[in-house]
PDB file of N, CA and C in Angstrom:
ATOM      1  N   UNK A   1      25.418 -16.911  51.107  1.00  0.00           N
ATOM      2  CA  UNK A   1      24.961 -16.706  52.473  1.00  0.00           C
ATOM      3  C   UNK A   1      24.878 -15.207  52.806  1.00  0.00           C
ATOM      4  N   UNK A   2      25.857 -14.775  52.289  1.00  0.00           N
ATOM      5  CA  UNK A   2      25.393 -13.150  52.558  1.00  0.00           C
ATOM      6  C   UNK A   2      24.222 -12.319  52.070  1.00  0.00           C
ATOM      7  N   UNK A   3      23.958 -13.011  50.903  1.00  0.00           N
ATOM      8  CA  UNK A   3      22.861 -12.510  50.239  1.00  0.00           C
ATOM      9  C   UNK A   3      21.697 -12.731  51.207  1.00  0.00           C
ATOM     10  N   UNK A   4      22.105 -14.014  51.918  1.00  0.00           N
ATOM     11  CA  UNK A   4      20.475 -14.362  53.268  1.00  0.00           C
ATOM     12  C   UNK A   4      20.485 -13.429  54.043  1.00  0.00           C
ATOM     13  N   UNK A   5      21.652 -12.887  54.439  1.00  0.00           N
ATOM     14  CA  UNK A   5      21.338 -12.323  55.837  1.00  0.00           C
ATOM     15  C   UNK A   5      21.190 -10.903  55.227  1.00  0.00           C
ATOM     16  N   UNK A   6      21.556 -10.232  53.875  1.00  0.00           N
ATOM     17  CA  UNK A   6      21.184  -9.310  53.393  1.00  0.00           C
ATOM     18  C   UNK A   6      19.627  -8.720  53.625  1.00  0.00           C
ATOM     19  N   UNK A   7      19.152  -9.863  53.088  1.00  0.00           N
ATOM     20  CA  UNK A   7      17.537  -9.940  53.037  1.00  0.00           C
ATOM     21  C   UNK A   7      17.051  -9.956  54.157  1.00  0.00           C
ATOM     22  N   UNK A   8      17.175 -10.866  55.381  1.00  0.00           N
ATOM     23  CA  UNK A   8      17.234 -11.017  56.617  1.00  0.00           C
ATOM     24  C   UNK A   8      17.034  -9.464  57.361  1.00  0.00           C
ATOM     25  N   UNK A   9      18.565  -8.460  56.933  1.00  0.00           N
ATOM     26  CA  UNK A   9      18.383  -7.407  58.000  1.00  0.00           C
ATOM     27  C   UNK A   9      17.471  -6.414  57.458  1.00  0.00           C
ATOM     28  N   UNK A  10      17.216  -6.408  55.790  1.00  0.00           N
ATOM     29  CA  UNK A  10      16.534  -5.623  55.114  1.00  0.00           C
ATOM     30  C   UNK A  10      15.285  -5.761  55.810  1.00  0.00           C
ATOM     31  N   UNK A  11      14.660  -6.858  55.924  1.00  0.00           N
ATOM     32  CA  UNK A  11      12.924  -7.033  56.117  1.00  0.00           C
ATOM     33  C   UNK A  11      12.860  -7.160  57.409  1.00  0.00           C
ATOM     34  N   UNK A  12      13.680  -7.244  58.190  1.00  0.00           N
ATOM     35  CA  UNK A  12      13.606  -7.054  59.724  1.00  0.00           C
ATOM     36  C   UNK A  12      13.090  -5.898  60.209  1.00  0.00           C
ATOM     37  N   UNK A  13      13.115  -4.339  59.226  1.00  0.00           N
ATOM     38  CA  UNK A  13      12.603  -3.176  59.145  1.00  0.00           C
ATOM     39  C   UNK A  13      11.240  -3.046  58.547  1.00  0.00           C
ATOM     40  N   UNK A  14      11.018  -3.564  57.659  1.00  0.00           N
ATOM     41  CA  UNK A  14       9.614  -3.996  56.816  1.00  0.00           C
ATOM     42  C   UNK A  14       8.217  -3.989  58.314  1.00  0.00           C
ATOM     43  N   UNK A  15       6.997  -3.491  57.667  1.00  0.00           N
ATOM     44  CA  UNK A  15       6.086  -3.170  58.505  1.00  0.00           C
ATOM     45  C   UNK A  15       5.603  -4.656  59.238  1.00  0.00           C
ATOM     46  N   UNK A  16       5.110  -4.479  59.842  1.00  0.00           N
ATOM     47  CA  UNK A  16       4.450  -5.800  61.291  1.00  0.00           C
ATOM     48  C   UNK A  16       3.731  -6.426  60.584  1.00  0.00           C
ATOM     49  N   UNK A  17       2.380  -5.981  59.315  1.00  0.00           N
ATOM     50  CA  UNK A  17       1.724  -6.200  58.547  1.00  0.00           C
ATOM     51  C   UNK A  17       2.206  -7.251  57.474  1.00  0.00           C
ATOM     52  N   UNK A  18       3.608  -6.952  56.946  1.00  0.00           N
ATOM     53  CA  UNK A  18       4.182  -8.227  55.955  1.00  0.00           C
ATOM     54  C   UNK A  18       4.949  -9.168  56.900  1.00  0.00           C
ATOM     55  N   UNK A  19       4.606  -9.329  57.904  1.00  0.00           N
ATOM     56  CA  UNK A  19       5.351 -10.818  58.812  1.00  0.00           C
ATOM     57  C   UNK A  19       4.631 -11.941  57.570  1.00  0.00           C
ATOM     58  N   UNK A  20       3.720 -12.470  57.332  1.00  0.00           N
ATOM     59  CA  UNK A  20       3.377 -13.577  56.891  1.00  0.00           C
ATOM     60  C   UNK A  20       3.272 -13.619  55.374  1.00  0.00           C
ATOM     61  N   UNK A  21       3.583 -12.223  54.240  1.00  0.00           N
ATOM     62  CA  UNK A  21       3.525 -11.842  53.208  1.00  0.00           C
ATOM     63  C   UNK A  21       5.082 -11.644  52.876  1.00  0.00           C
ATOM     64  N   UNK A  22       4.855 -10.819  52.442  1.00  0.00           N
ATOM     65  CA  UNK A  22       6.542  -9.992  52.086  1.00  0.00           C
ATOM     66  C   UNK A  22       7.808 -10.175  52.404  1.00  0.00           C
ATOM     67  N   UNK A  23       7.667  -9.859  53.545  1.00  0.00           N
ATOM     68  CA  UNK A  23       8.934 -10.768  54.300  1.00  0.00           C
ATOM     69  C   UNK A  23       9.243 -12.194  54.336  1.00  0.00           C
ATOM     70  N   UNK A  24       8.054 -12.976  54.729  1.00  0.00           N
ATOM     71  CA  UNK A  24       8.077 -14.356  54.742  1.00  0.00           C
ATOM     72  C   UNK A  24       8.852 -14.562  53.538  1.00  0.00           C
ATOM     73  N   UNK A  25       8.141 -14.278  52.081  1.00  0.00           N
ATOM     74  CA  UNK A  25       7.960 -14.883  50.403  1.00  0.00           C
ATOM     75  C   UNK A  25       9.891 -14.121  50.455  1.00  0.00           C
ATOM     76  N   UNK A  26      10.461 -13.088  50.549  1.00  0.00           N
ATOM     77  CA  UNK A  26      11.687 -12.777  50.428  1.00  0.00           C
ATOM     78  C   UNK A  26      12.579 -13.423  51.119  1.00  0.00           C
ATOM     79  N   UNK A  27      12.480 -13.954  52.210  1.00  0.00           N
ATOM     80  CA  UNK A  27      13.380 -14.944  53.105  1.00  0.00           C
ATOM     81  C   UNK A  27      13.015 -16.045  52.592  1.00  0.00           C
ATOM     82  N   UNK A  28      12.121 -16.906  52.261  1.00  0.00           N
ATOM     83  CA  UNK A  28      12.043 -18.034  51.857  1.00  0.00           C
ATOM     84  C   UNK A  28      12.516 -18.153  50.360  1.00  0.00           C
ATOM     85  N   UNK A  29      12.924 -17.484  49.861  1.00  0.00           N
ATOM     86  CA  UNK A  29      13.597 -17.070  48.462  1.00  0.00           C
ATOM     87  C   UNK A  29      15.093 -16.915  48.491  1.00  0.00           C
ATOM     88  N   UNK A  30      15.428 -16.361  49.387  1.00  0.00           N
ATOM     89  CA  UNK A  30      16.918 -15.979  49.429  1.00  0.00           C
ATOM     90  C   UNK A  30      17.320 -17.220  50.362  1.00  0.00           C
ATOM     91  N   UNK A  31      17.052 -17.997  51.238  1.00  0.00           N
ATOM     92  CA  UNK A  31      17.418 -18.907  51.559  1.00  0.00           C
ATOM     93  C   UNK A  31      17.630 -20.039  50.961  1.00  0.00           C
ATOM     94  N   UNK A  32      16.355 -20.185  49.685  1.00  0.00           N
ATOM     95  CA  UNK A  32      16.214 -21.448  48.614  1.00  0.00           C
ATOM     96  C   UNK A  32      17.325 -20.692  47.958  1.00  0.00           C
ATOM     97  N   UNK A  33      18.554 -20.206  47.857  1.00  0.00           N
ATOM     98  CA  UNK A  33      19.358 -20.024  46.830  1.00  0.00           C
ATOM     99  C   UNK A  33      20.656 -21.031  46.837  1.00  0.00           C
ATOM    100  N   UNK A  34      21.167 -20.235  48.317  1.00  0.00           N
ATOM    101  CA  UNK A  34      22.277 -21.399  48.791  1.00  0.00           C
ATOM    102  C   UNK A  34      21.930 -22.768  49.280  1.00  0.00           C
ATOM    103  N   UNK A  35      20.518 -22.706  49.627  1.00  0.00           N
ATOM    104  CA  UNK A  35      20.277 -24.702  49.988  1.00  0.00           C
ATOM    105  C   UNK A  35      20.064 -25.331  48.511  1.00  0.00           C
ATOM    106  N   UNK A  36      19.848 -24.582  47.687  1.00  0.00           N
ATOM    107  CA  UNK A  36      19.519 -25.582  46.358  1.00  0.00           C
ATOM    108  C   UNK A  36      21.016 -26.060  45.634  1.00  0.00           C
ATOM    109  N   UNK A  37      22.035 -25.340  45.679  1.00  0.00           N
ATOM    110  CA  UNK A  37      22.757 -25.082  45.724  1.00  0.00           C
ATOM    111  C   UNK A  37      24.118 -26.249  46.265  1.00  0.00           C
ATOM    112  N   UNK A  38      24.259 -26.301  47.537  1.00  0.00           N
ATOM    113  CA  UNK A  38      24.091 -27.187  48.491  1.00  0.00           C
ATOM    114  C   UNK A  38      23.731 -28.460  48.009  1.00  0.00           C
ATOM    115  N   UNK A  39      22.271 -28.822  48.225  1.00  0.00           N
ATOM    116  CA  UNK A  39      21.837 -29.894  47.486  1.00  0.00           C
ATOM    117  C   UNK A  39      22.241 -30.671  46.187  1.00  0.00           C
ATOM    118  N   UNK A  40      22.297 -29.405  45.579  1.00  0.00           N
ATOM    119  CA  UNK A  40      22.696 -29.867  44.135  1.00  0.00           C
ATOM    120  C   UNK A  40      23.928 -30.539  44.088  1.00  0.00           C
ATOM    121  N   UNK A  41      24.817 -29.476  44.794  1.00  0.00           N
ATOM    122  CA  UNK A  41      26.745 -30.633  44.901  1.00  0.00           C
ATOM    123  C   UNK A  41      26.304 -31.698  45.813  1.00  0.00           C
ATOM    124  N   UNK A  42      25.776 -31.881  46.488  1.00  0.00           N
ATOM    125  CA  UNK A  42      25.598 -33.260  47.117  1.00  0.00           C
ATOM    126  C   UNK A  42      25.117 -34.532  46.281  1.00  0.00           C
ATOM    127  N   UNK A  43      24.406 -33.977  45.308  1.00  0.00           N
ATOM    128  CA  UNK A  43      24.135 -35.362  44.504  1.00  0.00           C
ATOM    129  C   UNK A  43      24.865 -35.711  43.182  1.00  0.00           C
ATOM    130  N   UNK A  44      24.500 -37.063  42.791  1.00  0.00           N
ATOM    131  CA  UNK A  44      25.472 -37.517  42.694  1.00  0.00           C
ATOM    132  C   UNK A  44      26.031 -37.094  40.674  1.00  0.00           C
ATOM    133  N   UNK A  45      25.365 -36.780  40.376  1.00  0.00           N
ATOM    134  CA  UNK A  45      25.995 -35.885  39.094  1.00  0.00           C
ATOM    135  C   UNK A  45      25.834 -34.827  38.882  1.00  0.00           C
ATOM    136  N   UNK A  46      26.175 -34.187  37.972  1.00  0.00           N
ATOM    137  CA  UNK A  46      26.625 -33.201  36.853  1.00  0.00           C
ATOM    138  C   UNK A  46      25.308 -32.525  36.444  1.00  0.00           C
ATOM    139  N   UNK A  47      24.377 -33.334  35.550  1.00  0.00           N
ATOM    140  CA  UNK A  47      23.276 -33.355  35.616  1.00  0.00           C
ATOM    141  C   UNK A  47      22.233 -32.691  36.473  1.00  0.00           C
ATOM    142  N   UNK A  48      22.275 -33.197  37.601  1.00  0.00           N
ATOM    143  CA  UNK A  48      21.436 -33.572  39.102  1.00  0.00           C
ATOM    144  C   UNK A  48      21.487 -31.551  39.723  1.00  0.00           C
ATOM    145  N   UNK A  49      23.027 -31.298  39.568  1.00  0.00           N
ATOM    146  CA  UNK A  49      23.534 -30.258  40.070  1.00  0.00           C
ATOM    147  C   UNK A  49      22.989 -29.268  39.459  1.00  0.00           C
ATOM    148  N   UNK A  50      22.815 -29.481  37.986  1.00  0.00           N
ATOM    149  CA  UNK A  50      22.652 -28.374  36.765  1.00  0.00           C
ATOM    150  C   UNK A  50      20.712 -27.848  37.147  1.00  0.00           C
ATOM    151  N   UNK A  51      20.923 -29.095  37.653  1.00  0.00           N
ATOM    152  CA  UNK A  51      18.913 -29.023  38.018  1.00  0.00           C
ATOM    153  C   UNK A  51      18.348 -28.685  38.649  1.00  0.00           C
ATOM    154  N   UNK A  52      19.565 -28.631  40.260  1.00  0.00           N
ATOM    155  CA  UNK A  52      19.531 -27.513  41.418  1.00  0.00           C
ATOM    156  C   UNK A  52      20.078 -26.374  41.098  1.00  0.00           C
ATOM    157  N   UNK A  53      21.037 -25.898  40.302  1.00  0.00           N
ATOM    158  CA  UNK A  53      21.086 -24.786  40.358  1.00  0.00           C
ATOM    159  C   UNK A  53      20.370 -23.567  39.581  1.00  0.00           C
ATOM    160  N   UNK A  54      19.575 -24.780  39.099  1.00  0.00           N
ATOM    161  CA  UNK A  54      18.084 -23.729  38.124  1.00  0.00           C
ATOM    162  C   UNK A  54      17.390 -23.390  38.795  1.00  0.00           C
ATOM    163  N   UNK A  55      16.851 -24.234  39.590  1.00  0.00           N
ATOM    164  CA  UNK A  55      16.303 -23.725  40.829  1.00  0.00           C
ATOM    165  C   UNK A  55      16.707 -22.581  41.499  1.00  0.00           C
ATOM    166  N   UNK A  56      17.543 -22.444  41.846  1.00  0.00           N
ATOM    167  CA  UNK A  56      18.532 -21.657  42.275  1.00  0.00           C
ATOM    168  C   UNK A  56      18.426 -20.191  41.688  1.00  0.00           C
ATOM    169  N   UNK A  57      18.200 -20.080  40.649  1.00  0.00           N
ATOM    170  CA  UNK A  57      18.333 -18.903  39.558  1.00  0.00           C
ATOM    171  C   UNK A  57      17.159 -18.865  39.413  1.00  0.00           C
ATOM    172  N   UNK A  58      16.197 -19.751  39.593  1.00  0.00           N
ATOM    173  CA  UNK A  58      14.550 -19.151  39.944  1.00  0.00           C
ATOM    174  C   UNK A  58      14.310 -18.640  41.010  1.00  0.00           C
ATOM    175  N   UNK A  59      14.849 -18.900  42.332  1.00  0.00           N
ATOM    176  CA  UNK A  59      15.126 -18.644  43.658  1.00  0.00           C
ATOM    177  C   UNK A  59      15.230 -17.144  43.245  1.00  0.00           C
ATOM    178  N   UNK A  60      16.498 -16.458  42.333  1.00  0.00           N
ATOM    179  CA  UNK A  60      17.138 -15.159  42.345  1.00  0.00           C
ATOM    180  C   UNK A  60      16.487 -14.278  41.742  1.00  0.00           C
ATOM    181  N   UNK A  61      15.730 -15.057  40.906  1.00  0.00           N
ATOM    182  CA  UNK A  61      14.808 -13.926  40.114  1.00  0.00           C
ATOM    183  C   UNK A  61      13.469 -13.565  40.820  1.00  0.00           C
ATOM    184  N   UNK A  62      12.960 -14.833  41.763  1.00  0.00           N
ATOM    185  CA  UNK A  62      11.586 -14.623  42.555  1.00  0.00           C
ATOM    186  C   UNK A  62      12.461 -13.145  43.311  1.00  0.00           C
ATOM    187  N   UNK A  63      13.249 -13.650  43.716  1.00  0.00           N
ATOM    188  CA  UNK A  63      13.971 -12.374  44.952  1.00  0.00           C
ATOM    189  C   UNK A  63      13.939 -11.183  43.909  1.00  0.00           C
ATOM    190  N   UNK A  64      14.555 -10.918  43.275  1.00  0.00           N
ATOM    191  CA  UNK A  64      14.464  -9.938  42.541  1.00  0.00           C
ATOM    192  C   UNK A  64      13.217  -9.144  42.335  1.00  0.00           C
ATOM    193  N   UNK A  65      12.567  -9.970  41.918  1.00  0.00           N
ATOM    194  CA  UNK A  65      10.647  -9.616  41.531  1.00  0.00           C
ATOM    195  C   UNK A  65      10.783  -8.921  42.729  1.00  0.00           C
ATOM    196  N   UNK A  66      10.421  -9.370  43.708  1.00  0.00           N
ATOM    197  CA  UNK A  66       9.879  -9.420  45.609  1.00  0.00           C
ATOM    198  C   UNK A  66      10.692  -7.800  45.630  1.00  0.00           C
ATOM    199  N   UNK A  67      11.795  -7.825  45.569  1.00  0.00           N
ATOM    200  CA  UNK A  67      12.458  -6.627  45.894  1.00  0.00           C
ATOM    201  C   UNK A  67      12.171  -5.606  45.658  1.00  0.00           C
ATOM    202  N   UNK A  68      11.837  -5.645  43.813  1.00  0.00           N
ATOM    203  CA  UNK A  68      11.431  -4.346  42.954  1.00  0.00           C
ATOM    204  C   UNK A  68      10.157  -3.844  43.939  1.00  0.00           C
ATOM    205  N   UNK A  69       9.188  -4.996  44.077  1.00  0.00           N
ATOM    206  CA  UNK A  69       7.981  -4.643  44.615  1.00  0.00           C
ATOM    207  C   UNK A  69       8.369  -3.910  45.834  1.00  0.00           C
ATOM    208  N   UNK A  70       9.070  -4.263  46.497  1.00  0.00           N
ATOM    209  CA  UNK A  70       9.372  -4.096  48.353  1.00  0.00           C
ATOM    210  C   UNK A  70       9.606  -2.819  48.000  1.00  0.00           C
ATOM    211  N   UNK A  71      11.057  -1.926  47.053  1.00  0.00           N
ATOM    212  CA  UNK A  71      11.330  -0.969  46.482  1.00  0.00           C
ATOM    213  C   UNK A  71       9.919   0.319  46.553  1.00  0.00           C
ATOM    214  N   UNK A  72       9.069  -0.188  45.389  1.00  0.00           N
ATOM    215  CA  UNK A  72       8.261   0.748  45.442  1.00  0.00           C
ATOM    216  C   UNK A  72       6.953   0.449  46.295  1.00  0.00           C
ATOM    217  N   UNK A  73       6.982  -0.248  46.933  1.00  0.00           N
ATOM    218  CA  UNK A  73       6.086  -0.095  48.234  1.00  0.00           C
ATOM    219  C   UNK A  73       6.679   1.030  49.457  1.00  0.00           C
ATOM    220  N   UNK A  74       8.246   1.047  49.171  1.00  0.00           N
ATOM    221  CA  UNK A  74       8.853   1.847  50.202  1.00  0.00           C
ATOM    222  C   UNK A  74       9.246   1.245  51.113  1.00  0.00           C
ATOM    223  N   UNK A  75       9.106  -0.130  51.153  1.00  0.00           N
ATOM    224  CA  UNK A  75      10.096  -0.727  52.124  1.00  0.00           C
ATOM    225  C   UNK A  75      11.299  -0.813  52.440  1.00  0.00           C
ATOM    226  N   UNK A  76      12.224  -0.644  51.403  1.00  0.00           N
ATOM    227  CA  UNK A  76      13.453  -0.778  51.297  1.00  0.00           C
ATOM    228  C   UNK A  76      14.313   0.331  51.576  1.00  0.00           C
ATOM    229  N   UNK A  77      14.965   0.481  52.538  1.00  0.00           N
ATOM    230  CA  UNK A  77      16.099   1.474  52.811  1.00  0.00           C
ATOM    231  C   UNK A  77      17.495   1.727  51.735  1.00  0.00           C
ATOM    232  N   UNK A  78      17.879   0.518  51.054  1.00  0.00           N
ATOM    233  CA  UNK A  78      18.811   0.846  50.725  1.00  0.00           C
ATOM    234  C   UNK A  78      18.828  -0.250  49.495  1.00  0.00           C
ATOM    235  N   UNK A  79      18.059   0.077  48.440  1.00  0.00           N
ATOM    236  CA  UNK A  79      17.852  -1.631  48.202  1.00  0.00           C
ATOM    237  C   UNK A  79      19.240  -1.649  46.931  1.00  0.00           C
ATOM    238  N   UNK A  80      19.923  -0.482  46.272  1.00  0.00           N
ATOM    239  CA  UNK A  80      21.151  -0.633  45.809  1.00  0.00           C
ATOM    240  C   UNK A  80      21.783  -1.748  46.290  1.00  0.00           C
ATOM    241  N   UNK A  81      21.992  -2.336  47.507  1.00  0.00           N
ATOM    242  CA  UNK A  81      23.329  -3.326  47.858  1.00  0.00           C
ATOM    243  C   UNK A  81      22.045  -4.538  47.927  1.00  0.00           C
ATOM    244  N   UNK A  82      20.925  -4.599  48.085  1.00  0.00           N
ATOM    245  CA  UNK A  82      20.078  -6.031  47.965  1.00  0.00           C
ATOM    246  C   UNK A  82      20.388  -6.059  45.953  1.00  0.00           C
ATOM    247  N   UNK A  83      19.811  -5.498  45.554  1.00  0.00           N
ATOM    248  CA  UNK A  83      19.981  -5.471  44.322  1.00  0.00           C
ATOM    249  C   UNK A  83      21.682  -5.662  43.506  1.00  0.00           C
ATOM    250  N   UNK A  84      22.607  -4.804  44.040  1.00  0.00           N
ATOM    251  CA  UNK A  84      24.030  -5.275  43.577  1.00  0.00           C
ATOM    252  C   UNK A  84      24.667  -7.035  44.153  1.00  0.00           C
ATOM    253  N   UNK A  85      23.958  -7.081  45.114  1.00  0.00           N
ATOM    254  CA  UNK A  85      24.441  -8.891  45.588  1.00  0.00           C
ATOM    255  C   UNK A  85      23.559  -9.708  44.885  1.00  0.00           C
ATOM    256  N   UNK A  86      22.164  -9.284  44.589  1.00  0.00           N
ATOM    257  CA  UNK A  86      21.517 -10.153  43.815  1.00  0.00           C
ATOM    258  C   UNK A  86      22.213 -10.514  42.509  1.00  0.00           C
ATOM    259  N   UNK A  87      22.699  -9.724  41.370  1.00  0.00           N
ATOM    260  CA  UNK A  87      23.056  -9.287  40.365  1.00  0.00           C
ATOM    261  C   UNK A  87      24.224 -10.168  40.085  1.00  0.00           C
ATOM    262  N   UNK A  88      25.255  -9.780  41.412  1.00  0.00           N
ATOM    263  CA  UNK A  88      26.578 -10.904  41.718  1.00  0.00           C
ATOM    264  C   UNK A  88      26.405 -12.211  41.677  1.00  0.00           C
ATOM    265  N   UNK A  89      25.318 -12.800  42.662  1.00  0.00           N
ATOM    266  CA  UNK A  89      25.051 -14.349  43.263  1.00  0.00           C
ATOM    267  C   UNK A  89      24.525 -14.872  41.268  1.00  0.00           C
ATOM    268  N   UNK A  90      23.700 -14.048  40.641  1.00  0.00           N
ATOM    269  CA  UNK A  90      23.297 -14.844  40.160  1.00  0.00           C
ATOM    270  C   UNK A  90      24.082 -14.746  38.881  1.00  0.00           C
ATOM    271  N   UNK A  91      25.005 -13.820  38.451  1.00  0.00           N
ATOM    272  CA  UNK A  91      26.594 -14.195  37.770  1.00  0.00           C
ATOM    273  C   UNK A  91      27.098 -15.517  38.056  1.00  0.00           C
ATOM    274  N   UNK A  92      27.230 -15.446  39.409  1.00  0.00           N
ATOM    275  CA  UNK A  92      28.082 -16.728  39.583  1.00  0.00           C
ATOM    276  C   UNK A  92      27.151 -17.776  39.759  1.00  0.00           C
ATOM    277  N   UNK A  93      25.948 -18.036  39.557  1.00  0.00           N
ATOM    278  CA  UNK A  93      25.569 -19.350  39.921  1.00  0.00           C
ATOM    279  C   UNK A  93      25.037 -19.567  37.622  1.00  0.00           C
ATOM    280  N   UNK A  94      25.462 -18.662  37.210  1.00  0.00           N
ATOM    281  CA  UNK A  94      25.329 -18.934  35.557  1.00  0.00           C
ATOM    282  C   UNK A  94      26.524 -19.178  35.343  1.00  0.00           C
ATOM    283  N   UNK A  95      27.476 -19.086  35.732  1.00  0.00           N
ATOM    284  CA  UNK A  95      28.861 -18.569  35.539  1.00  0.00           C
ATOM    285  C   UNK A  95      29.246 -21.022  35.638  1.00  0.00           C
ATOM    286  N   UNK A  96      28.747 -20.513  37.121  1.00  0.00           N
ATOM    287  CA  UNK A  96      28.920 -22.225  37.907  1.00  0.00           C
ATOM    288  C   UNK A  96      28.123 -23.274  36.606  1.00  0.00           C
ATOM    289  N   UNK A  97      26.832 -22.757  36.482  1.00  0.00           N
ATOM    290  CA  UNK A  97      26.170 -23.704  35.554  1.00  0.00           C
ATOM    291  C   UNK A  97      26.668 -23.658  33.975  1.00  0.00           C
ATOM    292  N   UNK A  98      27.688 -22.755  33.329  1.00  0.00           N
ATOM    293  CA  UNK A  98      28.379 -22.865  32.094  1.00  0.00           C
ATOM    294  C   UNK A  98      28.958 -23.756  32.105  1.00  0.00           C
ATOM    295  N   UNK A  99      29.753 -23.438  33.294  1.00  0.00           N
ATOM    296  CA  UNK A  99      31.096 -24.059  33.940  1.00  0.00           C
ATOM    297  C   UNK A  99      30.720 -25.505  33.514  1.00  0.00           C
ATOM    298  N   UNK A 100      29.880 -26.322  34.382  1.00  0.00           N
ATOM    299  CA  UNK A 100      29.391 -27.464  34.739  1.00  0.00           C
ATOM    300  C   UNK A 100      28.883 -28.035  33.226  1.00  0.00           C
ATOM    301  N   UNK A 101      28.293 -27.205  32.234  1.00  0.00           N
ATOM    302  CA  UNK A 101      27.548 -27.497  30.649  1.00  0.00           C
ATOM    303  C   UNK A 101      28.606 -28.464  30.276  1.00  0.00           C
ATOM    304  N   UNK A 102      29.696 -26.895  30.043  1.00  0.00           N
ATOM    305  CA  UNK A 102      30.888 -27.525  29.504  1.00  0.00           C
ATOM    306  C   UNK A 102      31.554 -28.444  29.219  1.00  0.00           C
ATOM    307  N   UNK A 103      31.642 -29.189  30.662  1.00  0.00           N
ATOM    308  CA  UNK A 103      32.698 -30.434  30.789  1.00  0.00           C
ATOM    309  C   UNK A 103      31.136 -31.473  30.503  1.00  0.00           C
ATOM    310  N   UNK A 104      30.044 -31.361  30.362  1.00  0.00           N
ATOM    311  CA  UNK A 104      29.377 -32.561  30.230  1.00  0.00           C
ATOM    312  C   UNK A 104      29.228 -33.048  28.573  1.00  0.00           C
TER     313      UNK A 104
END
């Protein structure tokens, strides 16, 4: 969740011009991280979970892409801490899906 609102205050600065581009495609990315997430422990296996949280790690890498770009477009003020939480979230959501291999 922090990683959302990361993204959130980042593109809140982003030009008037990427309301329906840039911004949109980066919030709708960083949000699909923790709902897939979410979803995934809600159902009902092991399996099921392993399948949302790929998603999930496609979610982190679209964000990633989006960022680099945002980066050298010059959008980004500070994109070190978008980029160091990205880096984190998606440790632990490989970390979660080892985890989960393991015991199956």
């Amino acid at each position: 969740m922090d990683l959302v609102i990361l993204v959130y205050r980042a593109t809140s600065r982003f030009p008037q011009s990427e309301q329906y581009g840039l911004t949109s495609q980066l919030r709708r990315a960083a949000v699909s991280v923790p709902a897939n997430i979410a979803e995934g422990a809600a159902r009902n296996g092991s399996k099921e979970f392993l399948h949302f949280l790929g998603i999930a790690s496609g979610s982190l890498s679209e964000l990633d892409t989006l960022t680099d770009l945002s980066r050298q477009l010059g959008y980004l003020e500070n994109p070190e801490e978008l980029d160091g939480k990205i880096d984190n979230v998606s440790g632990l959501v490989m970390g979660l899906a080892s985890s989960i291999r393991r015991k199956l």
